[in-house]
N, C-alpha and C. Protein backbone atom coordinates (compact mmCIF):
# COMPACT_ATOMS: atom_id res chain seq x y z
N UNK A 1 41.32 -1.36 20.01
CA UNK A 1 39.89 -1.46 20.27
C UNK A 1 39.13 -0.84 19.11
N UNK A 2 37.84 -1.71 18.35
CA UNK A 2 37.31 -0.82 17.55
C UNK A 2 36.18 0.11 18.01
N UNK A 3 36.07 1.00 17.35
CA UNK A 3 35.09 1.86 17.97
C UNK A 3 33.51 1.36 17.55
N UNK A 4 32.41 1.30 18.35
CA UNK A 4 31.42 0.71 18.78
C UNK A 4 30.74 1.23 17.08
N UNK A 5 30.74 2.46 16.88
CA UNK A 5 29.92 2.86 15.50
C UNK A 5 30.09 2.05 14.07
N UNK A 6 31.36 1.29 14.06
CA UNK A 6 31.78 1.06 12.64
C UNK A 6 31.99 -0.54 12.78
N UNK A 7 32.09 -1.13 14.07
CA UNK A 7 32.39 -2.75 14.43
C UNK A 7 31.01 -3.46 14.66
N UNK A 8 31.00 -4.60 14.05
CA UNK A 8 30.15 -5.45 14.73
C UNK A 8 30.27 -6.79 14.14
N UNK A 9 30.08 -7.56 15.53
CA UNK A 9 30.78 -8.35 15.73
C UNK A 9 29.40 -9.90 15.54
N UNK A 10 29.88 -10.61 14.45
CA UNK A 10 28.69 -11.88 13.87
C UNK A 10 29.68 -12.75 13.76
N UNK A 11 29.09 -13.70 14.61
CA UNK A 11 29.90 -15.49 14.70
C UNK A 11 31.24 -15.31 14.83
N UNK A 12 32.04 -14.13 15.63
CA UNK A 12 32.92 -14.19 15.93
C UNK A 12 33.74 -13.26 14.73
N UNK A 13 33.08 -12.90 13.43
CA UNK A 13 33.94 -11.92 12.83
C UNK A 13 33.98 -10.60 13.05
N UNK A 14 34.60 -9.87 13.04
CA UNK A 14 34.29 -8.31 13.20
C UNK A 14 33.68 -7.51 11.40
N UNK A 15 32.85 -7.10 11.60
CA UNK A 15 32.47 -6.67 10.66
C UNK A 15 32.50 -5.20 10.78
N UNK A 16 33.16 -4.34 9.57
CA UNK A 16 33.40 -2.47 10.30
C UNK A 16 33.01 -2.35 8.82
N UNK A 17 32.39 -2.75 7.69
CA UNK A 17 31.49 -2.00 6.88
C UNK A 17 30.16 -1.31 7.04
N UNK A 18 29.83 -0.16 7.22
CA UNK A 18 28.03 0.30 6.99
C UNK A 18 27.82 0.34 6.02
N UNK A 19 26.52 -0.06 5.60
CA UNK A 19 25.84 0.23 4.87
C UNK A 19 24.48 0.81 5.17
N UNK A 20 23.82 1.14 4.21
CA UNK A 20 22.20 2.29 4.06
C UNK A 20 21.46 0.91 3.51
N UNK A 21 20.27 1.16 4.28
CA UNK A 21 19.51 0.22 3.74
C UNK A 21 18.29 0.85 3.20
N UNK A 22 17.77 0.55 2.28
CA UNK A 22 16.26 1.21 1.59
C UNK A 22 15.54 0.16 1.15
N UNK A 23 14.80 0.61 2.22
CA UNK A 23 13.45 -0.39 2.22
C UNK A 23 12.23 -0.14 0.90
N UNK A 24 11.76 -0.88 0.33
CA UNK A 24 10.75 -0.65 -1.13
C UNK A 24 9.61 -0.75 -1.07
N UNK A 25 8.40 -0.50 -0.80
CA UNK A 25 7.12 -1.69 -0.97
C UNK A 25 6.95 -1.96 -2.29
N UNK A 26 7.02 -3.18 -2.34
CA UNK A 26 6.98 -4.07 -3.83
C UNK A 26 5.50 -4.40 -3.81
N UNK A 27 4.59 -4.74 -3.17
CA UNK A 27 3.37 -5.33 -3.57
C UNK A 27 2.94 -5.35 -1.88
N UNK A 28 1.23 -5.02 -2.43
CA UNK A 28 0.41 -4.84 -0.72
C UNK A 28 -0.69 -5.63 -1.52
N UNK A 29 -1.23 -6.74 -0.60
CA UNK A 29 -2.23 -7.51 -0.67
C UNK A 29 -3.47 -7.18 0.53
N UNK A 30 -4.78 -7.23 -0.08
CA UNK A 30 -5.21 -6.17 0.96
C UNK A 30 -5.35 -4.78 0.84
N UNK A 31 -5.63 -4.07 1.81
CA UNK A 31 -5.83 -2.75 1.61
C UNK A 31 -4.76 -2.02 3.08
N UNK A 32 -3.89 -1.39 2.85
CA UNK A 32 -3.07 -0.82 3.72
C UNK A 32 -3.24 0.38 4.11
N UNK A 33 -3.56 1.00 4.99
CA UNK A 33 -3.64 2.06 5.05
C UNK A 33 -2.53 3.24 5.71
N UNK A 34 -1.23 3.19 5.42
CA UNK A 34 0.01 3.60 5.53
C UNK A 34 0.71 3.85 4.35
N UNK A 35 1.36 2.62 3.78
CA UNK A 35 2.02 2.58 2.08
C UNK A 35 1.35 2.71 0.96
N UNK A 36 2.04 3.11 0.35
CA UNK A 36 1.48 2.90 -1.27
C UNK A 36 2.91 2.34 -1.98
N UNK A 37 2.36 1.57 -3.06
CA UNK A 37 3.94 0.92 -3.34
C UNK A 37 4.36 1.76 -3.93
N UNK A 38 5.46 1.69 -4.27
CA UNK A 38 6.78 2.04 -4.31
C UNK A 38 7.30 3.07 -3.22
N UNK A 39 6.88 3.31 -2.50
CA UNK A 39 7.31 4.31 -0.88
C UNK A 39 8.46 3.31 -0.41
N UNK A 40 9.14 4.51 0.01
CA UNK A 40 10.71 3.87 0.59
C UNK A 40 11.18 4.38 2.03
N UNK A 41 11.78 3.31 2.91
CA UNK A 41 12.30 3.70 4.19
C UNK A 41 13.47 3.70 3.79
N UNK A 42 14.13 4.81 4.52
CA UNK A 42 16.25 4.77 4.07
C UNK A 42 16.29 4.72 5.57
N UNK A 43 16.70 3.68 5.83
CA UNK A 43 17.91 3.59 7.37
C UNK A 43 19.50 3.79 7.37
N UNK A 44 20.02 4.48 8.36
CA UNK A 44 21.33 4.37 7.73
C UNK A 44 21.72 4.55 9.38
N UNK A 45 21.55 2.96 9.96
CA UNK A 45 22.06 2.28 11.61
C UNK A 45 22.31 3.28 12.44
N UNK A 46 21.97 3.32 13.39
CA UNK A 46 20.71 3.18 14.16
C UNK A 46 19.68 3.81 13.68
N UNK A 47 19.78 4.73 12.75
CA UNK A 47 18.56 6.18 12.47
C UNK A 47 17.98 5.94 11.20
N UNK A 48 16.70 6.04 11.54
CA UNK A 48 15.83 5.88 10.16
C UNK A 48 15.59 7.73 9.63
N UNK A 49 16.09 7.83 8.50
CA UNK A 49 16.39 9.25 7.61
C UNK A 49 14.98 9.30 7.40
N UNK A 50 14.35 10.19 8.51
CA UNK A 50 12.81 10.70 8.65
C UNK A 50 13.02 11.95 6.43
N UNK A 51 13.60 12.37 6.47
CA UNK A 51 13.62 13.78 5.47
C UNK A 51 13.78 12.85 4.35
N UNK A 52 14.11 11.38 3.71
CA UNK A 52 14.18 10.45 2.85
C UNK A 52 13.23 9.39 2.71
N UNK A 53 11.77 9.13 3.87
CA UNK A 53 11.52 8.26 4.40
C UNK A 53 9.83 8.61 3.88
N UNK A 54 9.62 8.21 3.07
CA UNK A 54 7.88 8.35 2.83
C UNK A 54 6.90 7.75 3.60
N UNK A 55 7.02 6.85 4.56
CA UNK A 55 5.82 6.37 5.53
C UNK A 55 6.79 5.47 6.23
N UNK A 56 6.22 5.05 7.45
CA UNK A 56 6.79 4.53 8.63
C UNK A 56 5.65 3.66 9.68
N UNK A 57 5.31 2.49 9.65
CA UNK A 57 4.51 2.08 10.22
C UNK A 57 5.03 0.57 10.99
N UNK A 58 4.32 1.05 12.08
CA UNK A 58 5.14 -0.01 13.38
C UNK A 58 4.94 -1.23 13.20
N UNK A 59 3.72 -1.99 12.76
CA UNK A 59 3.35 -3.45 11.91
C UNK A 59 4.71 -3.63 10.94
N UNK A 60 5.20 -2.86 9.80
CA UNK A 60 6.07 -2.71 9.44
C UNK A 60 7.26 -3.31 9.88
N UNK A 61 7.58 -2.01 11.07
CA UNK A 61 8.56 -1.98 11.21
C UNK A 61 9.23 -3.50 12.19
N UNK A 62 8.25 -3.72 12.98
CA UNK A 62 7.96 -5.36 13.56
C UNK A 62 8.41 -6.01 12.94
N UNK A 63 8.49 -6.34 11.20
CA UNK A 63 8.69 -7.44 10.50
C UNK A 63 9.93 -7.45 10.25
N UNK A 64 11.01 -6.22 10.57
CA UNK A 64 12.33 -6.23 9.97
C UNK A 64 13.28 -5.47 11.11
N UNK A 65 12.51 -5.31 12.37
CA UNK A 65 13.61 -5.01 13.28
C UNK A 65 14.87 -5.37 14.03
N UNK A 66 14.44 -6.70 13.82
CA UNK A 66 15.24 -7.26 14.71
C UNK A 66 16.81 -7.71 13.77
N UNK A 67 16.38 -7.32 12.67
CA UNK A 67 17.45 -7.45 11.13
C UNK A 67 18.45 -6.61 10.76
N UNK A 68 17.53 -5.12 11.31
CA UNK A 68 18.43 -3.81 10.29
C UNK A 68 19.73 -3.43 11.44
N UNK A 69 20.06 -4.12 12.13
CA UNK A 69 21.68 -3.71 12.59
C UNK A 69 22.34 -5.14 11.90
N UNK A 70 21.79 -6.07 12.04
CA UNK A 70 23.26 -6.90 10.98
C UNK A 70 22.93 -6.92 9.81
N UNK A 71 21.72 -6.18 9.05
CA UNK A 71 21.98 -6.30 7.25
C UNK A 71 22.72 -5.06 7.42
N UNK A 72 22.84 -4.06 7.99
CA UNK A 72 23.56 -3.20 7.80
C UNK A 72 24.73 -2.65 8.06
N UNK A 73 25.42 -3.80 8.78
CA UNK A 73 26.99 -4.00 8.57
C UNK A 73 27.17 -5.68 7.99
N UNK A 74 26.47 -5.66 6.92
CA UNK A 74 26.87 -6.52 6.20
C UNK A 74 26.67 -7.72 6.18
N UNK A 75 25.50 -8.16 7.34
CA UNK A 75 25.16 -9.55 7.12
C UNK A 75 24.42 -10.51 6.13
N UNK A 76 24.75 -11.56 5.52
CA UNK A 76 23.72 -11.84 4.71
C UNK A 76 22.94 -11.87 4.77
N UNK A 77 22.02 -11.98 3.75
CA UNK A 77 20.40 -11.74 3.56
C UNK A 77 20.29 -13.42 3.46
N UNK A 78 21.31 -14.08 2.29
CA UNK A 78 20.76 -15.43 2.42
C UNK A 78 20.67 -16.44 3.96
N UNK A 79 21.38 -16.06 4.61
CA UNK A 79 21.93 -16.70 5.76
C UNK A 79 20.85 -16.19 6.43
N UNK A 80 20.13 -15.10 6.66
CA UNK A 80 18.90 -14.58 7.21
C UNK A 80 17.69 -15.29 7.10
N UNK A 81 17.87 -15.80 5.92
CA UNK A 81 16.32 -16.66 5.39
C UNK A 81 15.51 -15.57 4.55
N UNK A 82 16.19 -14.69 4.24
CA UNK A 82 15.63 -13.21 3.24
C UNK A 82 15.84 -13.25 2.07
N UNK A 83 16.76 -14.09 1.60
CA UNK A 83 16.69 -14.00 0.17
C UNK A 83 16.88 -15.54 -0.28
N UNK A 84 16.97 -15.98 -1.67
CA UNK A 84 17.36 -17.14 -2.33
C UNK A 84 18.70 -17.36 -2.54
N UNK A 85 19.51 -16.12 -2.49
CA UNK A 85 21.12 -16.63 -3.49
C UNK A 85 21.69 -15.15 -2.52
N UNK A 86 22.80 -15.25 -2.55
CA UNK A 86 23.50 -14.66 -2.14
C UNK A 86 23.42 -13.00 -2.78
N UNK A 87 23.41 -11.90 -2.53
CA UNK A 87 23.81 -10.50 -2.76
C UNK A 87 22.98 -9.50 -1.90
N UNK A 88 22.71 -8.46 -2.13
CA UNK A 88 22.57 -7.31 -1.52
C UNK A 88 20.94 -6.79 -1.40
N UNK A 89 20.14 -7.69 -1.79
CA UNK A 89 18.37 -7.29 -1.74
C UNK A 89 18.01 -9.01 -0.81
N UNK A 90 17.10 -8.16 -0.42
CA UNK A 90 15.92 -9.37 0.95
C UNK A 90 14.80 -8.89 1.03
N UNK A 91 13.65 -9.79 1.29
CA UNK A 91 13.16 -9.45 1.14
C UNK A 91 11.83 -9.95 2.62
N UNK A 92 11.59 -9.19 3.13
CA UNK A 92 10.39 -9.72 4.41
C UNK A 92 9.05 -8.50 4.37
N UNK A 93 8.05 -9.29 4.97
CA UNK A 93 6.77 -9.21 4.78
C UNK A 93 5.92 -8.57 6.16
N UNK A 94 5.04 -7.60 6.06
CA UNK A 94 4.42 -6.86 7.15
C UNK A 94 3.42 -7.85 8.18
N UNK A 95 3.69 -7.86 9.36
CA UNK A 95 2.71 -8.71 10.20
C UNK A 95 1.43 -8.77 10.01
N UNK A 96 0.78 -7.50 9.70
CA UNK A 96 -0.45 -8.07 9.40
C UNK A 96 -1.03 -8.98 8.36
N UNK A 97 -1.70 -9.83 8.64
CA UNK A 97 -2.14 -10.95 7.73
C UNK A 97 -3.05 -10.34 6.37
N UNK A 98 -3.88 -9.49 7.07
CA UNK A 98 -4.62 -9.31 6.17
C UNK A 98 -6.21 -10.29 5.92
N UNK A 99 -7.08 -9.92 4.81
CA UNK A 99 -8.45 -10.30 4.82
C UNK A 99 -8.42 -12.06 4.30
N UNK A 100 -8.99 -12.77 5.57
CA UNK A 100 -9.83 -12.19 5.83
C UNK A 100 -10.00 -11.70 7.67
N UNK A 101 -8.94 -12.28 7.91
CA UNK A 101 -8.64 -12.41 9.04
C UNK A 101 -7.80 -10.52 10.34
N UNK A 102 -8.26 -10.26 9.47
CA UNK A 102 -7.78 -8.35 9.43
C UNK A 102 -8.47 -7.54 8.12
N UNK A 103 -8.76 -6.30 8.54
CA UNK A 103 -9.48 -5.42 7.86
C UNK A 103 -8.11 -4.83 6.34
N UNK A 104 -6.82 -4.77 7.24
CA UNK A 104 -5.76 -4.08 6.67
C UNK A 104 -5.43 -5.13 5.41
N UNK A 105 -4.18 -5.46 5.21
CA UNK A 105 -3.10 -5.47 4.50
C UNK A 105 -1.68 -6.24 5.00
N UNK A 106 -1.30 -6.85 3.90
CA UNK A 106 0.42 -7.26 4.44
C UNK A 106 0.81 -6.74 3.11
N UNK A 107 2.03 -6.23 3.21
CA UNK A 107 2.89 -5.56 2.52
C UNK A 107 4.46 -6.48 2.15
N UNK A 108 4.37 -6.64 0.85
CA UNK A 108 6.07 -7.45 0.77
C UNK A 108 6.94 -6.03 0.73
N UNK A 109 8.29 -6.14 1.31
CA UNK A 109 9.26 -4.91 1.13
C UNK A 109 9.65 -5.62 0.87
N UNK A 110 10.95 -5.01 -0.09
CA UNK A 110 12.32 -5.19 -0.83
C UNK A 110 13.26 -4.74 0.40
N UNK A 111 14.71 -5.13 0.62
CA UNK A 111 15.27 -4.32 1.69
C UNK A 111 16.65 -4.42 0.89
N UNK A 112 16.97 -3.46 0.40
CA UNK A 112 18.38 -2.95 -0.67
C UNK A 112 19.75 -2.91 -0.03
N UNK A 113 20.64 -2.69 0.30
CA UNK A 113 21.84 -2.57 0.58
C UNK A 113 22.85 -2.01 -0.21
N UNK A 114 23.15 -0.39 0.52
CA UNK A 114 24.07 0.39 -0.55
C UNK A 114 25.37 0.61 0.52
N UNK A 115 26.37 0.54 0.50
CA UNK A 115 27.55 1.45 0.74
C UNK A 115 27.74 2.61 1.09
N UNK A 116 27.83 2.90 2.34
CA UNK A 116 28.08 4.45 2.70
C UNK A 116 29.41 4.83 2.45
N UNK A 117 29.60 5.86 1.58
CA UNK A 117 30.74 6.79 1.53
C UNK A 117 31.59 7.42 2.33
């Protein structure tokens, strides 16, 4: 039996790599009032590393939740619809629309993929 922390299980493979994911803001269109670019989220499944983590906002976090347990045992990003070509960066965008249709901002993140030790 594998143990629940290190297995997970996509289209029938078992997948027992983690990885850390670090989120980037690459570019905010609009005016945001949370990020500033280059601010970074580090997740490392289930737990977002509050002491590594420069801002945290739930619009945000909406746009990439439903993602960060299979990019982070290893699912593709291309197969996600997150990236163009196959490797280890994706990339998705903050719900809010932005002006003119919202006062705020949408935010593109980068979402990285490193190897835990």
């Amino acid at each position: 039996m594998f143990d629940d922390k290190v297995a997970f299980c996509y289209r029938g493979f078992i997948m027992k790599k983690v990885y850390r994911l670090v989120v980037t803001v690459k570019e905010i269109r609009g005016r945001c009032p949370v990020f500033k670019t280059g601010d970074n989220i580090f997740i490392e499944s289930p737990k977002i590393v509050p002491e590594k983590t420069d801002a945290l906002c739930v619009h945000a976090l909406g746009s990439m939740l439903s993602m960060i347990v299979a990019l982070s045992h290893g699912v593709s990003f291309k197969e996600l619809g997150l990236a163009v070509e196959e490797g280890d960066t994706g990339y998705v965008q903050c719900l809010d629309p932005g002006p003119p249709h919202t006062p705020g901002g949408t935010v593109l993140f980068e979402i990285r993929r490193e190897a835990i030790k």
